[in-house]
PDB file of N, CA and C in Angstrom:
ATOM      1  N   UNK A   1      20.547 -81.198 -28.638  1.00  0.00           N
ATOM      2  CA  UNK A   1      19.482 -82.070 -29.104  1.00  0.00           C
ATOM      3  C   UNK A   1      18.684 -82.634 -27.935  1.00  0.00           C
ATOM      4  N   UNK A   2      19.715 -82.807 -26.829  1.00  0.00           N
ATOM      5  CA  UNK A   2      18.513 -83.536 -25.590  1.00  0.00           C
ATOM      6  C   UNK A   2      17.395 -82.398 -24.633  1.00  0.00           C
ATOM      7  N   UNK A   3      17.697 -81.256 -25.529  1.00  0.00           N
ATOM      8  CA  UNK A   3      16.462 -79.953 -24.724  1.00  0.00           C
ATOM      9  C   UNK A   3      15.409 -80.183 -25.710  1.00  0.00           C
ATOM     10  N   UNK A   4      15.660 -80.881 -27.008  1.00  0.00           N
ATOM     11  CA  UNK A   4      14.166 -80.403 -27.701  1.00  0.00           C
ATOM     12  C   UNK A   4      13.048 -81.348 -27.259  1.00  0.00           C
ATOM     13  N   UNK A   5      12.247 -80.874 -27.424  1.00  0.00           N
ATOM     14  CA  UNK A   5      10.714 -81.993 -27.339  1.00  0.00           C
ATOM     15  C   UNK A   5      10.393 -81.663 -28.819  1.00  0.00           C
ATOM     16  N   UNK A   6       9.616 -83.113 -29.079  1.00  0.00           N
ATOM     17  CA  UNK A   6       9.081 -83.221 -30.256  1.00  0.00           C
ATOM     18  C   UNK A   6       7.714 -83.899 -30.038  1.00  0.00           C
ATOM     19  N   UNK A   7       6.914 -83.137 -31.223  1.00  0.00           N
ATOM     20  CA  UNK A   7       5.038 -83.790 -31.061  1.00  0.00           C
ATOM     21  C   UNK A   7       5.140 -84.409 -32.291  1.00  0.00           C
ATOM     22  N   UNK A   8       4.241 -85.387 -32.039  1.00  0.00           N
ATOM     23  CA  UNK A   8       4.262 -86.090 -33.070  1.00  0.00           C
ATOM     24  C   UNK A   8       2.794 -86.396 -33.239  1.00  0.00           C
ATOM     25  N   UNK A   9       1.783 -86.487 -34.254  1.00  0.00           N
ATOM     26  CA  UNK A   9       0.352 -86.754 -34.188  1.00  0.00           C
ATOM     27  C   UNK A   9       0.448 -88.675 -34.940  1.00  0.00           C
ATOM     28  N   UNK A  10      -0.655 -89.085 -34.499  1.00  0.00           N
ATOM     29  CA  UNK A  10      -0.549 -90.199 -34.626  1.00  0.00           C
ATOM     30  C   UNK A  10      -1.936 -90.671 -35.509  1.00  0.00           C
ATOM     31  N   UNK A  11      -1.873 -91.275 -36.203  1.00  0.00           N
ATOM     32  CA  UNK A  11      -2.958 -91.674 -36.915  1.00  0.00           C
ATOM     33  C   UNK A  11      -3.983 -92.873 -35.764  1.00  0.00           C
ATOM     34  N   UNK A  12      -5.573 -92.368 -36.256  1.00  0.00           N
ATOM     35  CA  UNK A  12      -6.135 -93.280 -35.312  1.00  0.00           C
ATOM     36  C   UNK A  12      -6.916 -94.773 -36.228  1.00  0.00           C
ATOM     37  N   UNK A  13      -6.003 -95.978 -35.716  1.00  0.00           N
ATOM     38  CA  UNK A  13      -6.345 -96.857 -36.300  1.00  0.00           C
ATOM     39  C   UNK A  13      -6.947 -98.060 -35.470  1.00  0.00           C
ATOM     40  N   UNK A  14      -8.239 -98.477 -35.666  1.00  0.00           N
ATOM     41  CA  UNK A  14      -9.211 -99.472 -34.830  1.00  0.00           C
ATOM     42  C   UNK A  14      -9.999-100.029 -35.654  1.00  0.00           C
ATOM     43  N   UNK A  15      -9.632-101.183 -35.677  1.00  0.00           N
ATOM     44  CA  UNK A  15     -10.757-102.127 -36.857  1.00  0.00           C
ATOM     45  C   UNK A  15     -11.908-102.756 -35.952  1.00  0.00           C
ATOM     46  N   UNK A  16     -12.734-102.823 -36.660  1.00  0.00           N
ATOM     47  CA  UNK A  16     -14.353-103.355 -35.901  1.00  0.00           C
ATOM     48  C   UNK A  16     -13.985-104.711 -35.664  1.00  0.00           C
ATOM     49  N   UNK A  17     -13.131-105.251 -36.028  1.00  0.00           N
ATOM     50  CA  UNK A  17     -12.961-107.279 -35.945  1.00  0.00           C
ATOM     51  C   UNK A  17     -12.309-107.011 -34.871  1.00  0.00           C
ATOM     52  N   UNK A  18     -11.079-106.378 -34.636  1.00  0.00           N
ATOM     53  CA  UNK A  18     -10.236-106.133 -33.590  1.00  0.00           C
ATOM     54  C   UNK A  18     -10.966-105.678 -31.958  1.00  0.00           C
ATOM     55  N   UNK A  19     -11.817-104.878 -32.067  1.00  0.00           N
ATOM     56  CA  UNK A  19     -12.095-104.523 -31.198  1.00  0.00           C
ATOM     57  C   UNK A  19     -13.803-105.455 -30.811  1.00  0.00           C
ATOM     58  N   UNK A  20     -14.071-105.992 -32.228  1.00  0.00           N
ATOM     59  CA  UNK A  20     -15.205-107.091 -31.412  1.00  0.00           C
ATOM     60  C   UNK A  20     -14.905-107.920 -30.547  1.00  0.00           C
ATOM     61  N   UNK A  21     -13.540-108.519 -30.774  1.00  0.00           N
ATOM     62  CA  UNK A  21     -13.027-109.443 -30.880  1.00  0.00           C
ATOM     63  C   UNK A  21     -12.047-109.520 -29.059  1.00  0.00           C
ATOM     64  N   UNK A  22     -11.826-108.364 -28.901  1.00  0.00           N
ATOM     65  CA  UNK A  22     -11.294-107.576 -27.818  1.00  0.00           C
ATOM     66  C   UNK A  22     -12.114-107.377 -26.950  1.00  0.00           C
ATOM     67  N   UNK A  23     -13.368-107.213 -27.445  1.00  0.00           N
ATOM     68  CA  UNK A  23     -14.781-107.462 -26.201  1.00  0.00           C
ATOM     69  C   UNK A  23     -15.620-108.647 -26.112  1.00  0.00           C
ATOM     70  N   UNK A  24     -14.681-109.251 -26.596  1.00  0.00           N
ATOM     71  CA  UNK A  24     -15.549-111.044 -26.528  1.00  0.00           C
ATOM     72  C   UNK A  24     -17.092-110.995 -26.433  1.00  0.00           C
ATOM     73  N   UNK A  25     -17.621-109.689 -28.323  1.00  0.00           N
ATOM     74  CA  UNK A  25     -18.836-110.028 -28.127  1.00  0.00           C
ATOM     75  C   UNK A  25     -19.375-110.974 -29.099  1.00  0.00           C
ATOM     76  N   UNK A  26     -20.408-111.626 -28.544  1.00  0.00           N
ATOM     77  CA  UNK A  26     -21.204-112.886 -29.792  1.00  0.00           C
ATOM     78  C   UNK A  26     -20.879-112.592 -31.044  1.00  0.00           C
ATOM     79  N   UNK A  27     -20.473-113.259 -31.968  1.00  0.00           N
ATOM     80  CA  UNK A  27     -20.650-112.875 -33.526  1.00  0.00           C
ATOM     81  C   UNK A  27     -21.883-113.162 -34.126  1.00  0.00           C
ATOM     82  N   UNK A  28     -23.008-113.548 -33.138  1.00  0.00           N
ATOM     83  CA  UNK A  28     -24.411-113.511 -33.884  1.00  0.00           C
ATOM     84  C   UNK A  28     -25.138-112.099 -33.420  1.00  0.00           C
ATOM     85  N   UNK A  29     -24.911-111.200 -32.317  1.00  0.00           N
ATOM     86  CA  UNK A  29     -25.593-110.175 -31.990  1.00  0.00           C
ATOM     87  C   UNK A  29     -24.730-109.213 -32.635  1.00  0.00           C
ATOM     88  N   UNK A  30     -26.141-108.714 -33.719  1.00  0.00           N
ATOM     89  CA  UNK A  30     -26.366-107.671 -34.485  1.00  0.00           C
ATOM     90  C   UNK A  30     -26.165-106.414 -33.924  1.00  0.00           C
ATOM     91  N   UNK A  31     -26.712-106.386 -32.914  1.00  0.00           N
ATOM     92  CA  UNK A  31     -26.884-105.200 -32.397  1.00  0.00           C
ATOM     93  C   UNK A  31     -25.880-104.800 -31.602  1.00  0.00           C
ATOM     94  N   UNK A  32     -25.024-105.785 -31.114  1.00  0.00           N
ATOM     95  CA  UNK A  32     -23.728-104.770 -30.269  1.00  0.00           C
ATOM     96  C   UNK A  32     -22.804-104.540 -31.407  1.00  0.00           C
ATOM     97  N   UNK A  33     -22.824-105.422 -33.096  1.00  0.00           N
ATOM     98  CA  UNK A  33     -22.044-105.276 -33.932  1.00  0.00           C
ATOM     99  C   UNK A  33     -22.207-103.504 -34.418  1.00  0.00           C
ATOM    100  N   UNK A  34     -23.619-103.596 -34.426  1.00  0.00           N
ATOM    101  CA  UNK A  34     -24.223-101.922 -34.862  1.00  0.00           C
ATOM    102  C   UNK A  34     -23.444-101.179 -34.122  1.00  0.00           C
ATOM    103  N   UNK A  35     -23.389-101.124 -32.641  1.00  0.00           N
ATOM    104  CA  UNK A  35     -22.966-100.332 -31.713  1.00  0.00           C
ATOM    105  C   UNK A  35     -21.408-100.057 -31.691  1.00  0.00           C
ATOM    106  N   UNK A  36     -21.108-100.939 -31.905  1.00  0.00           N
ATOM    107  CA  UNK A  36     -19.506-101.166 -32.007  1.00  0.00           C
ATOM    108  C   UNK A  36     -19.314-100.235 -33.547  1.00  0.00           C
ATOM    109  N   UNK A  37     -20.001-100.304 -34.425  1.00  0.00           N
ATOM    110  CA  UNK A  37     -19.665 -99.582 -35.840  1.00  0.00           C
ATOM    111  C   UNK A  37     -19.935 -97.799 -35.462  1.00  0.00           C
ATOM    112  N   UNK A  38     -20.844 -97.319 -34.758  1.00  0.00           N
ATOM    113  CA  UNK A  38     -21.223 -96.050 -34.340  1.00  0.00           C
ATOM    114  C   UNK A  38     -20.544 -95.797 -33.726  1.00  0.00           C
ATOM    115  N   UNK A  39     -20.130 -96.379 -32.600  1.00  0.00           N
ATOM    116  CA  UNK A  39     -18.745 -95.670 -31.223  1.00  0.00           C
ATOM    117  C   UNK A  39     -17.405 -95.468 -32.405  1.00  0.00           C
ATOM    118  N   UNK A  40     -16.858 -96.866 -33.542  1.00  0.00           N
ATOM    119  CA  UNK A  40     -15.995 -96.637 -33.972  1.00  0.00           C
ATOM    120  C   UNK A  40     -16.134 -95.271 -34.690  1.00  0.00           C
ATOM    121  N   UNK A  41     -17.122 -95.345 -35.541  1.00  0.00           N
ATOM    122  CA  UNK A  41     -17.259 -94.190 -36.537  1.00  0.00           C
ATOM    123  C   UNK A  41     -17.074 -92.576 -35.560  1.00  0.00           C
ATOM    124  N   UNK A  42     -17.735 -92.546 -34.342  1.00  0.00           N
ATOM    125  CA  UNK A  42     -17.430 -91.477 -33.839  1.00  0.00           C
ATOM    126  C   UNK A  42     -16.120 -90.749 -33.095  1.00  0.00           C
ATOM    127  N   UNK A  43     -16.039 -92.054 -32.570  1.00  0.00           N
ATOM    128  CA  UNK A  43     -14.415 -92.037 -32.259  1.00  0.00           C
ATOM    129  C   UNK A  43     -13.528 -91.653 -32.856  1.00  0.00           C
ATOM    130  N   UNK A  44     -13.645 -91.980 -34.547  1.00  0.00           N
ATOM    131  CA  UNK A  44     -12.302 -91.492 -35.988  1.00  0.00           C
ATOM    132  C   UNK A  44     -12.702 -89.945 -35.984  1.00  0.00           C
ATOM    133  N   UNK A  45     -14.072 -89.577 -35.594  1.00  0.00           N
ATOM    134  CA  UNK A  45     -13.958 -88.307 -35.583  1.00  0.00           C
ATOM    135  C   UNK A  45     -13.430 -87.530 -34.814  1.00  0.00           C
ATOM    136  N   UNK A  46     -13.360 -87.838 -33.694  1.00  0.00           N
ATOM    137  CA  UNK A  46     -12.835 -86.799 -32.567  1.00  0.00           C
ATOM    138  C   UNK A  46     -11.716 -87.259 -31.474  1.00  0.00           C
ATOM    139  N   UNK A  47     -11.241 -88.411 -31.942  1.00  0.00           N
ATOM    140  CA  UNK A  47      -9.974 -88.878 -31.423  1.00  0.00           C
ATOM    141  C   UNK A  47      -8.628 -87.906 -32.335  1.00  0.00           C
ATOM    142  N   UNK A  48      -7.684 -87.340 -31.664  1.00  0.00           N
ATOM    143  CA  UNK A  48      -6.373 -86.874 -31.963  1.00  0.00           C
ATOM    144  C   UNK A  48      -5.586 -87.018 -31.129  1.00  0.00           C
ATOM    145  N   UNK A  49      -5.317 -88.436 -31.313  1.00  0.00           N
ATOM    146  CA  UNK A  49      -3.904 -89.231 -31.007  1.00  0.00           C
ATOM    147  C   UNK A  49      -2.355 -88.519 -31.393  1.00  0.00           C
ATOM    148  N   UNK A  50      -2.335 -88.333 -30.164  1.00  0.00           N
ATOM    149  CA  UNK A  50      -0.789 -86.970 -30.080  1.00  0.00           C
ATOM    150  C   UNK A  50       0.125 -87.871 -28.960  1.00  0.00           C
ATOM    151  N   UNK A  51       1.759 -87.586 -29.542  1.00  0.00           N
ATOM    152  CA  UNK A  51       3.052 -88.124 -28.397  1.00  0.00           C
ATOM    153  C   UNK A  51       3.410 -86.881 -28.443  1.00  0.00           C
ATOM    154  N   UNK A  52       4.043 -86.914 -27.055  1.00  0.00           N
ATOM    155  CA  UNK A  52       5.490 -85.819 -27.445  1.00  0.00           C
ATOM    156  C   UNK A  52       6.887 -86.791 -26.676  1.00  0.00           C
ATOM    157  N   UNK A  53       7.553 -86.464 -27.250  1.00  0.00           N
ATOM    158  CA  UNK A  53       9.205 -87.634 -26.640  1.00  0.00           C
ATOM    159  C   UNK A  53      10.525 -86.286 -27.220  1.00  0.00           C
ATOM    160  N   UNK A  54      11.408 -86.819 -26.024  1.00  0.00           N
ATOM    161  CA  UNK A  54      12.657 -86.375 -26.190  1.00  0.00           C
ATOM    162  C   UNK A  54      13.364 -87.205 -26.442  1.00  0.00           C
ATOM    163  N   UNK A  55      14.394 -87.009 -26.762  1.00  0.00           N
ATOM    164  CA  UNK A  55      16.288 -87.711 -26.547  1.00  0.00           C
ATOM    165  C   UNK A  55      16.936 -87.419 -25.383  1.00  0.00           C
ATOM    166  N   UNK A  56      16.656 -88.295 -24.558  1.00  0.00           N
ATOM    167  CA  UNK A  56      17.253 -88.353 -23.453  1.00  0.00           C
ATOM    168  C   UNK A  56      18.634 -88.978 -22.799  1.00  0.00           C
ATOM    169  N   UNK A  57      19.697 -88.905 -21.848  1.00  0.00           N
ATOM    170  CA  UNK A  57      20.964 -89.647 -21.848  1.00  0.00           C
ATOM    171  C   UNK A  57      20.404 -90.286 -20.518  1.00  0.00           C
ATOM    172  N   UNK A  58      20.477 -91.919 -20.384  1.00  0.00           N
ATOM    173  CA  UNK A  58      20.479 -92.543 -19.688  1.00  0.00           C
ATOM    174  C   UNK A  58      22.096 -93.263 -19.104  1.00  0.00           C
ATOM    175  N   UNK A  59      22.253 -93.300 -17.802  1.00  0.00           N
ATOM    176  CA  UNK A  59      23.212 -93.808 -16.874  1.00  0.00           C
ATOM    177  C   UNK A  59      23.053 -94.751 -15.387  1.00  0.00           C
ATOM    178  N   UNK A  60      23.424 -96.184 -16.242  1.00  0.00           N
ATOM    179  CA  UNK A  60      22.726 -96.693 -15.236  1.00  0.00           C
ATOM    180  C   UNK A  60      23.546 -96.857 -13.802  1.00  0.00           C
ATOM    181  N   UNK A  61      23.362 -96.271 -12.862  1.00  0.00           N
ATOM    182  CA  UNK A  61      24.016 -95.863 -11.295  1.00  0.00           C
ATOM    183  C   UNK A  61      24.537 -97.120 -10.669  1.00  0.00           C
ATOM    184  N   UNK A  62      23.698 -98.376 -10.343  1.00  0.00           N
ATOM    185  CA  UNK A  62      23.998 -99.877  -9.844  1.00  0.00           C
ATOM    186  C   UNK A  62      22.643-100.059 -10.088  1.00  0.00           C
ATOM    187  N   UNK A  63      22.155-101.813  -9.657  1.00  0.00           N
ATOM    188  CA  UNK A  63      21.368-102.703 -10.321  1.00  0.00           C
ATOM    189  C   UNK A  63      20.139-102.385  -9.911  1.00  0.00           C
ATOM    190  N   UNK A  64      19.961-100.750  -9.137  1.00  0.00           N
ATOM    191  CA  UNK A  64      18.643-100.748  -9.361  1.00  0.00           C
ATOM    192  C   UNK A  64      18.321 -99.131  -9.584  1.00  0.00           C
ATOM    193  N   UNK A  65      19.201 -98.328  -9.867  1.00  0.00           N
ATOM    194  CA  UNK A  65      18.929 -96.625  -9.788  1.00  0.00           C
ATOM    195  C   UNK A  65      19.633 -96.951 -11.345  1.00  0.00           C
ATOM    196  N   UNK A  66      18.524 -95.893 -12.088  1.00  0.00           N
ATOM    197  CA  UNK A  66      19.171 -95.372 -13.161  1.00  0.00           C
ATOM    198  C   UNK A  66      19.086 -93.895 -13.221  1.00  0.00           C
ATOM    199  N   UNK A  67      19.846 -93.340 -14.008  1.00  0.00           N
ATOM    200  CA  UNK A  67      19.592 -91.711 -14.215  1.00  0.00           C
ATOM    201  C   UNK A  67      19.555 -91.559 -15.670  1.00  0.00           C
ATOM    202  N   UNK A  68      18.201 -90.501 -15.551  1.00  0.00           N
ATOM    203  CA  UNK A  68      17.692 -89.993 -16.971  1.00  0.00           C
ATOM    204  C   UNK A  68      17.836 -88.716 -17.046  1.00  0.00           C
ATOM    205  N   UNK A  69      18.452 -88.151 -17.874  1.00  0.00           N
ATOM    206  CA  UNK A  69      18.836 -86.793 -18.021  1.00  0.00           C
ATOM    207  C   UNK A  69      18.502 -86.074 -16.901  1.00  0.00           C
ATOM    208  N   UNK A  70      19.175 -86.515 -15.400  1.00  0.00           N
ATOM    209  CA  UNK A  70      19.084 -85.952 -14.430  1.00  0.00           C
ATOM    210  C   UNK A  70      17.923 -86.230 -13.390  1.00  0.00           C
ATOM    211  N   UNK A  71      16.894 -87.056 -13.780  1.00  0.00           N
ATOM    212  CA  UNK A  71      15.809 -87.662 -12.999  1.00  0.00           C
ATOM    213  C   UNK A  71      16.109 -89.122 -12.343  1.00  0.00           C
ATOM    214  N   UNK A  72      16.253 -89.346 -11.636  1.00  0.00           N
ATOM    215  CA  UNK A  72      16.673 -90.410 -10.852  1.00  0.00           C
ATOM    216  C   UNK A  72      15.937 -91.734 -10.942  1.00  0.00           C
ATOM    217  N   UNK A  73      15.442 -93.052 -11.199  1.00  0.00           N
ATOM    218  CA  UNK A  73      14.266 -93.762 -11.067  1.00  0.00           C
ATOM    219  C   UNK A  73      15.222 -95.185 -10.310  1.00  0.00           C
ATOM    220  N   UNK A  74      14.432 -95.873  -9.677  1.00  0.00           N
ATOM    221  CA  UNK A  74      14.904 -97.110  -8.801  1.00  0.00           C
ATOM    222  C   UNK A  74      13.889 -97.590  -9.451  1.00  0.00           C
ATOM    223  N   UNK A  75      14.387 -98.732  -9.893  1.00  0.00           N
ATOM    224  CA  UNK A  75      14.105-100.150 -10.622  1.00  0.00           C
ATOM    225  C   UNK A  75      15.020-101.005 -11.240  1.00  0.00           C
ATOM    226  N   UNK A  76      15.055-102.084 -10.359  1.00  0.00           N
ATOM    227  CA  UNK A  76      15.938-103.204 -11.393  1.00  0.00           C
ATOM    228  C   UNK A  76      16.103-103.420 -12.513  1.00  0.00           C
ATOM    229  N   UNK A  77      14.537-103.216 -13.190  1.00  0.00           N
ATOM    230  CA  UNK A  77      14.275-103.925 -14.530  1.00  0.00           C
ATOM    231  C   UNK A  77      14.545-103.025 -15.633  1.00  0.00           C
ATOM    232  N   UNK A  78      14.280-101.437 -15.122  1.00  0.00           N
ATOM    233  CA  UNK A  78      14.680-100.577 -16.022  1.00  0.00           C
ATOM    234  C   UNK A  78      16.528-100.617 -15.857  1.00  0.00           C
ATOM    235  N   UNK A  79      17.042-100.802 -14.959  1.00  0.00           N
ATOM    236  CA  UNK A  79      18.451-100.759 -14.373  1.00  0.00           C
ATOM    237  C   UNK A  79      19.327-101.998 -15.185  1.00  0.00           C
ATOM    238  N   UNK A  80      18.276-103.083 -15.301  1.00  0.00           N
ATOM    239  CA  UNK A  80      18.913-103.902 -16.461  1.00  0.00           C
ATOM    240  C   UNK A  80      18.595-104.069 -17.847  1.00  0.00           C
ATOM    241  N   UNK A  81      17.598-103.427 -17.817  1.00  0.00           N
ATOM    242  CA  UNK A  81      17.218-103.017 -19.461  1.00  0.00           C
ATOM    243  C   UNK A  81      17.947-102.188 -20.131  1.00  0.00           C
ATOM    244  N   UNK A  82      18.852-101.102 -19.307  1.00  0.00           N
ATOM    245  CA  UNK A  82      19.103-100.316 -19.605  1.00  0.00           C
ATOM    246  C   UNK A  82      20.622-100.478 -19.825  1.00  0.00           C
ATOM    247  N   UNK A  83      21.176-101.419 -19.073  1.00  0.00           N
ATOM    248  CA  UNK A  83      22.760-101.288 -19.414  1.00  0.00           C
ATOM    249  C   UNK A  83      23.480-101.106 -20.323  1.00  0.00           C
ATOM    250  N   UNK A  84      23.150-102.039 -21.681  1.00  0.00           N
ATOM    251  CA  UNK A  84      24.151-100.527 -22.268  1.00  0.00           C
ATOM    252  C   UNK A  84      23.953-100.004 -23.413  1.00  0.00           C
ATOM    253  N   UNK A  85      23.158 -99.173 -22.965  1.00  0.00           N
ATOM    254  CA  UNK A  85      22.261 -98.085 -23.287  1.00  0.00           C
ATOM    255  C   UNK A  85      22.646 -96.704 -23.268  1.00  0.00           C
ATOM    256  N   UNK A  86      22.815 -95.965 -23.697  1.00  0.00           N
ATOM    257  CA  UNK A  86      23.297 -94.571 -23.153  1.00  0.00           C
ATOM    258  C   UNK A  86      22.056 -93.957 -23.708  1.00  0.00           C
ATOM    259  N   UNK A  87      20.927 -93.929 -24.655  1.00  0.00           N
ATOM    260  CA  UNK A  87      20.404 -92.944 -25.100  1.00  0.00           C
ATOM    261  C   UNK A  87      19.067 -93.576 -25.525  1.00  0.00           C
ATOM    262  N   UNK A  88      17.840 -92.729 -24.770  1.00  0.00           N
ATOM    263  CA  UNK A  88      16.481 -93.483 -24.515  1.00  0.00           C
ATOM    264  C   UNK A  88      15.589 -92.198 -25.105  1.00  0.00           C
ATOM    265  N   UNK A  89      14.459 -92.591 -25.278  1.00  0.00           N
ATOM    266  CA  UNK A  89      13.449 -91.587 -25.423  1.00  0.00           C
ATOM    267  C   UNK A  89      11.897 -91.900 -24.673  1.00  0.00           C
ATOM    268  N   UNK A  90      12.395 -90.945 -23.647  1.00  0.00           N
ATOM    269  CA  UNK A  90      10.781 -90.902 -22.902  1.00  0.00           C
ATOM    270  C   UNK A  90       9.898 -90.495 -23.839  1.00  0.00           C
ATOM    271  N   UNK A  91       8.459 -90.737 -23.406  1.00  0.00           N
ATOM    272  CA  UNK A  91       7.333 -90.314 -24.073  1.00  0.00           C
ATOM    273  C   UNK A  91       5.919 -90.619 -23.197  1.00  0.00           C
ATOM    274  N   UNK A  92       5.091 -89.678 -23.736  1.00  0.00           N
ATOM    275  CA  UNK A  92       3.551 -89.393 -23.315  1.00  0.00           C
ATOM    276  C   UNK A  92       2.827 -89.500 -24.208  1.00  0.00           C
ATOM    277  N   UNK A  93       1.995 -90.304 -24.157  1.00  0.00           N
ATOM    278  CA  UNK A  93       0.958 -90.322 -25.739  1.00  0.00           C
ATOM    279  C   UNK A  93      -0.245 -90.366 -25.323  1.00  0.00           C
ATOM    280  N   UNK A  94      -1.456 -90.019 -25.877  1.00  0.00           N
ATOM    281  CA  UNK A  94      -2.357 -89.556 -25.803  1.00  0.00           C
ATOM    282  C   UNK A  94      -3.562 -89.954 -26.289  1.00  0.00           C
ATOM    283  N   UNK A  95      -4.957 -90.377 -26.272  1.00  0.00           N
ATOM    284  CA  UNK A  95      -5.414 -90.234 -27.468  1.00  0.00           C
ATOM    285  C   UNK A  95      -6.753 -88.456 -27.294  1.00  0.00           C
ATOM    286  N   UNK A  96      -6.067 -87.864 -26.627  1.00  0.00           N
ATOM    287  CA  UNK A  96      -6.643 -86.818 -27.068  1.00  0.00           C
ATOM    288  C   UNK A  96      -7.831 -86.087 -25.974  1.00  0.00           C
ATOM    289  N   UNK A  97      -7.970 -84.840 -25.469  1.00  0.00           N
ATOM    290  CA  UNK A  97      -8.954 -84.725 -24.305  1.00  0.00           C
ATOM    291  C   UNK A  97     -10.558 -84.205 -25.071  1.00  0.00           C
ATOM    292  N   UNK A  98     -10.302 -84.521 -26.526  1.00  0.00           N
ATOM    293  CA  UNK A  98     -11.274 -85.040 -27.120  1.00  0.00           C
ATOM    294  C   UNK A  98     -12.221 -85.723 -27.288  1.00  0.00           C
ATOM    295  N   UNK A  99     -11.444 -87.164 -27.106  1.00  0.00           N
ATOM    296  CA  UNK A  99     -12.013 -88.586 -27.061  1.00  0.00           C
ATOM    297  C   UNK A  99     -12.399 -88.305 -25.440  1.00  0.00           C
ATOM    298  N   UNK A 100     -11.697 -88.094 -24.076  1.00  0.00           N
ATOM    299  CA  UNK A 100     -12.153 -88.153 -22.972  1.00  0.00           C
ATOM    300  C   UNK A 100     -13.270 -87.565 -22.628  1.00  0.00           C
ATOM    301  N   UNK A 101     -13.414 -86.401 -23.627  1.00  0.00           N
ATOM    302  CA  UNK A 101     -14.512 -85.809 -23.117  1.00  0.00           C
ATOM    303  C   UNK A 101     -16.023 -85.960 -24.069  1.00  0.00           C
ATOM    304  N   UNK A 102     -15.306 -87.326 -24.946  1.00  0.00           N
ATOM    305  CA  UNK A 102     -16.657 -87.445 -25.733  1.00  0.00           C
ATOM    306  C   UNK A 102     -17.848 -88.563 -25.303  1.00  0.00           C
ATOM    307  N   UNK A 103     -19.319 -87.815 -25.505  1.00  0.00           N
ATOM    308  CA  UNK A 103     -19.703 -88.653 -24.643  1.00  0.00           C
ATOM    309  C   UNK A 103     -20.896 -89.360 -25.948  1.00  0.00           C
ATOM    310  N   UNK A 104     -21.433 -90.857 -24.834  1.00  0.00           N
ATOM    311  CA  UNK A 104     -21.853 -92.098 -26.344  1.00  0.00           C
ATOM    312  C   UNK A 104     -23.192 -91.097 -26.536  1.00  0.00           C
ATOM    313  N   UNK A 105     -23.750 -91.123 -27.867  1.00  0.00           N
ATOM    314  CA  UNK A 105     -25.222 -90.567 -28.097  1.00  0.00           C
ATOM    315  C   UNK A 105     -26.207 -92.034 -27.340  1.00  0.00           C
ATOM    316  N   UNK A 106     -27.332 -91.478 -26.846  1.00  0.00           N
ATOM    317  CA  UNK A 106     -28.191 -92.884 -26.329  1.00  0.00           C
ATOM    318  C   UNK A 106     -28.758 -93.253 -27.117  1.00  0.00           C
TER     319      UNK A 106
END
């Protein structure tokens, strides 16, 4: 089980309040509200929000090396997060070289 990788697609969820709200813009200008509704709307189109994660065996070495299915990392915080722990799942998530490569209409 700790050789497989698994993908997982992720639903893309961004509300216009959330993200006005996240750019501390005026709630009287209309017009960045407009703008903010067009980037969102284009964004749901061509964003594909993808992970991939394993099952990995974690062993923590002393208070600052841990080992992850054979990868070594120095850090305390993971070294005490991790104590007792035997079994973690790395991951990479994405929202897609879609969205990176999409560019705003003027």
């Amino acid at each position: 089980m700790e050789d497989e990788i698994y993908l997982v697609e992720i639903p893309f969820t961004l509300d216009h309040a959330s993200v006005v709200k996240r750019l501390r813009l005026p709630k009287s200008d209309g017009r960045h509200e407009t703008m903010v509704s067009e980037l969102l709307e284009s964004s749901r189109a061509v964003a594909r929000m993808k992970a991939v994660y394993r099952v990995s065996h974690a062993q923590v070495i002393d208070r600052d090396t841990v080992d992850i299915s054979g990868t070594r990392f120095t850090s305390r915080a993971l070294s005490r997060n991790l104590i007792d722990q035997d079994t973690v799942f790395p991951f990479i998530a994405t929202v897609g070289k879609e969205l990176d490569e999409f560019s705003v209409p003027a």
